[in-house]
C-alpha atoms as a PDB file:
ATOM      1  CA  UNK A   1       0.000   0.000   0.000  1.00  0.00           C
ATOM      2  CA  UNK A   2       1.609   2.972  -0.770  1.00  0.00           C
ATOM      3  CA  UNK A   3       0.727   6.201   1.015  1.00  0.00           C
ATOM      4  CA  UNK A   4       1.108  10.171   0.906  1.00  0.00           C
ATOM      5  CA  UNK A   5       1.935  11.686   4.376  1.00  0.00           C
ATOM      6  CA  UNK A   6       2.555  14.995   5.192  1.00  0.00           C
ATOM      7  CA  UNK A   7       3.282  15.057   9.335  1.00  0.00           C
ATOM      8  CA  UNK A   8       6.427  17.039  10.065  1.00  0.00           C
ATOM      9  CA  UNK A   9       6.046  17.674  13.358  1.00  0.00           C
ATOM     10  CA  UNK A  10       9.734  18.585  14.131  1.00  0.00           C
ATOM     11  CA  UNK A  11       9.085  21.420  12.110  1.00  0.00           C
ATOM     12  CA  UNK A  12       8.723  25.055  13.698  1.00  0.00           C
ATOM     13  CA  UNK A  13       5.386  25.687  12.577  1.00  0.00           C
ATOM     14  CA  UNK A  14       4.146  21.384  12.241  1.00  0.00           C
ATOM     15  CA  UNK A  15       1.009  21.277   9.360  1.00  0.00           C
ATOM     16  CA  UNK A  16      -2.552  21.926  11.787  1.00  0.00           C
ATOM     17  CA  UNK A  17      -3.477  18.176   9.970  1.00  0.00           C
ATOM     18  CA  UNK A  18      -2.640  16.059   7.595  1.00  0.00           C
ATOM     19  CA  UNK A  19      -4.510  14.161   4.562  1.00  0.00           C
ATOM     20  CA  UNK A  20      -3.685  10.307   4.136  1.00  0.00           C
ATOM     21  CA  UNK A  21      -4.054   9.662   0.633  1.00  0.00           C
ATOM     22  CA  UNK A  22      -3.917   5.680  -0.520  1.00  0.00           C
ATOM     23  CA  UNK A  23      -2.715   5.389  -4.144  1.00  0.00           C
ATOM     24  CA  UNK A  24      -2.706   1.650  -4.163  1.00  0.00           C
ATOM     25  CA  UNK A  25      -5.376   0.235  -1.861  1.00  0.00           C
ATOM     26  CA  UNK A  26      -5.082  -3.591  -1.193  1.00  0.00           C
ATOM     27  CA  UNK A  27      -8.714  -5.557  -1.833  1.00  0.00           C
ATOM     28  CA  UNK A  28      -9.206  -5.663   2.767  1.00  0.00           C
ATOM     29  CA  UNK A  29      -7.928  -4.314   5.537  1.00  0.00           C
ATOM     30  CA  UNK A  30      -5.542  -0.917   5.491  1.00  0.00           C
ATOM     31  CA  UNK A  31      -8.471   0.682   7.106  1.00  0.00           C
ATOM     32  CA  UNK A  32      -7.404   4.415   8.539  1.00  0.00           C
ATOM     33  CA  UNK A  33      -9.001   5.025  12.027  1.00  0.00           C
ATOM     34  CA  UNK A  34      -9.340   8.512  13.280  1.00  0.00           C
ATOM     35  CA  UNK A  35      -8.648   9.681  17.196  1.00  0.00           C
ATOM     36  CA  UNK A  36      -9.148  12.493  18.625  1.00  0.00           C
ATOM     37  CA  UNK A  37      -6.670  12.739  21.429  1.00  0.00           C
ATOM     38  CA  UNK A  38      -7.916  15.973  23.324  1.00  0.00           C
ATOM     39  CA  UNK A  39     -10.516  13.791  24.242  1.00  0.00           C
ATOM     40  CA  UNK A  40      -8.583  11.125  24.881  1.00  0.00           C
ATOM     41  CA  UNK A  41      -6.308  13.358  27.560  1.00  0.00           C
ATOM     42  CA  UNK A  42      -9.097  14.682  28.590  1.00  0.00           C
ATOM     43  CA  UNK A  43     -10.693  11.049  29.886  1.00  0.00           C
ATOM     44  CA  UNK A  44      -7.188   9.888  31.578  1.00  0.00           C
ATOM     45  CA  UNK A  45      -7.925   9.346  35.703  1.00  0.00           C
ATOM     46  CA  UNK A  46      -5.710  12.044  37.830  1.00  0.00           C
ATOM     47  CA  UNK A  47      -2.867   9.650  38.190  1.00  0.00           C
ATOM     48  CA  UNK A  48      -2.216   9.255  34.661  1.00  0.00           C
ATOM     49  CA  UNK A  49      -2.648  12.560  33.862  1.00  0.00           C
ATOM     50  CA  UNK A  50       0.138  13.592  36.084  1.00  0.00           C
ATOM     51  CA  UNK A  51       2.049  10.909  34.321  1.00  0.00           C
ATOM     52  CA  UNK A  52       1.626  11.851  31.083  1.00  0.00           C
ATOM     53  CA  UNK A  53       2.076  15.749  32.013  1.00  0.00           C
ATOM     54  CA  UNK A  54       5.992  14.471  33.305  1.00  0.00           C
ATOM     55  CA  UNK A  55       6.966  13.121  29.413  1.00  0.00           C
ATOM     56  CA  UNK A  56       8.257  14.738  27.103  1.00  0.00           C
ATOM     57  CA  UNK A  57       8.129  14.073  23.230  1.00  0.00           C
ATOM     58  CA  UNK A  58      11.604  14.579  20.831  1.00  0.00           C
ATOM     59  CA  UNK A  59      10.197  15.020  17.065  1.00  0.00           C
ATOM     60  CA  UNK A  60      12.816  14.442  14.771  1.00  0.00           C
ATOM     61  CA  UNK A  61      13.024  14.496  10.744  1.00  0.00           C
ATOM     62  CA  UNK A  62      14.909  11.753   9.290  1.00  0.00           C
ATOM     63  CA  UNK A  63      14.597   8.818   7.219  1.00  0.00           C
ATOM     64  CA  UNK A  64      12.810   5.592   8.484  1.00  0.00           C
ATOM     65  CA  UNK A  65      15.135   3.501  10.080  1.00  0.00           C
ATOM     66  CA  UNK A  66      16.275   1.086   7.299  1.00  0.00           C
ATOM     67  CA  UNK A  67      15.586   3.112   4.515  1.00  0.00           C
ATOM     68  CA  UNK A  68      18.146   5.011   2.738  1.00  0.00           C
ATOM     69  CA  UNK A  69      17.854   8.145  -0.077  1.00  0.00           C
ATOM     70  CA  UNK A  70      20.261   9.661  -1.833  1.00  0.00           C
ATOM     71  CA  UNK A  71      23.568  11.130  -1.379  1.00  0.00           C
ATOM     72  CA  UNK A  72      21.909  14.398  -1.757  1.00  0.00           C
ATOM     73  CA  UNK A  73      18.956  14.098   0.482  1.00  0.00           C
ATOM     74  CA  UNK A  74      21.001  12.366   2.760  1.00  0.00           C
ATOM     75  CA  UNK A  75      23.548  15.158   3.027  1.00  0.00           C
ATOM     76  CA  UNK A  76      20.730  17.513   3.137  1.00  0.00           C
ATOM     77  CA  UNK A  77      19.184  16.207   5.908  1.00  0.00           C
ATOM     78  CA  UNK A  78      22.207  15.828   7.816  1.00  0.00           C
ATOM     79  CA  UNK A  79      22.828  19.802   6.955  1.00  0.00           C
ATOM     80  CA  UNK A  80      19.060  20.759   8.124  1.00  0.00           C
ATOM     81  CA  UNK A  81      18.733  18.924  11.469  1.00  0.00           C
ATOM     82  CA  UNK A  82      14.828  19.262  12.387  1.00  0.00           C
ATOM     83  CA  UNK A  83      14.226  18.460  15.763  1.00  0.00           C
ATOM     84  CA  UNK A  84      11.701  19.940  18.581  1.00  0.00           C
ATOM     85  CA  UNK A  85      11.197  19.107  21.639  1.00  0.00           C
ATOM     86  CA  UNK A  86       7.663  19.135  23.822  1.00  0.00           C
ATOM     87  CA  UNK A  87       7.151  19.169  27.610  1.00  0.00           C
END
């Protein structure tokens, strides 16, 4: 199945949302499910709340582990470091 994704959330200013788009769509299952996870948060009992508020999140751009590109996106990745950090 190949699909179009557009998350960069190490970027500064991260896309609001982002459109899944299948090109090749197998004959079952590949099903996209949806979340909203305000709500989700929202729902978590006190303790894990104050769990979760503790972690932090490290977004970083880079190739999925395993895959390679080429020289040149490889060298300009390396040369534009993306990375942010939530707390």
């Amino acid at each position: 199945m190949d699909w179009l994704d557009t998350d960069v959330t190490a970027a500064v200013n991260p896309p609001y949302a982002s459109i899944l788009r299948g090109v090749t769509i197998p004959p079952y299952g590949g099903d996209t499910q949806w979340t909203n996870l305000v709500v989700a948060y929202d729902k978590l009992s006190v303790p894990l709340h104050a769990f979760v508020d503790g972690l932090r999140g490290v977004h970083r751009f880079a190739p999925l582990q395993g895959a390679s590109g080429t020289q040149s996106f490889s060298q300009a990745v390396d040369a534009n470091t993306l990375v942010s950090e939530d707390r």
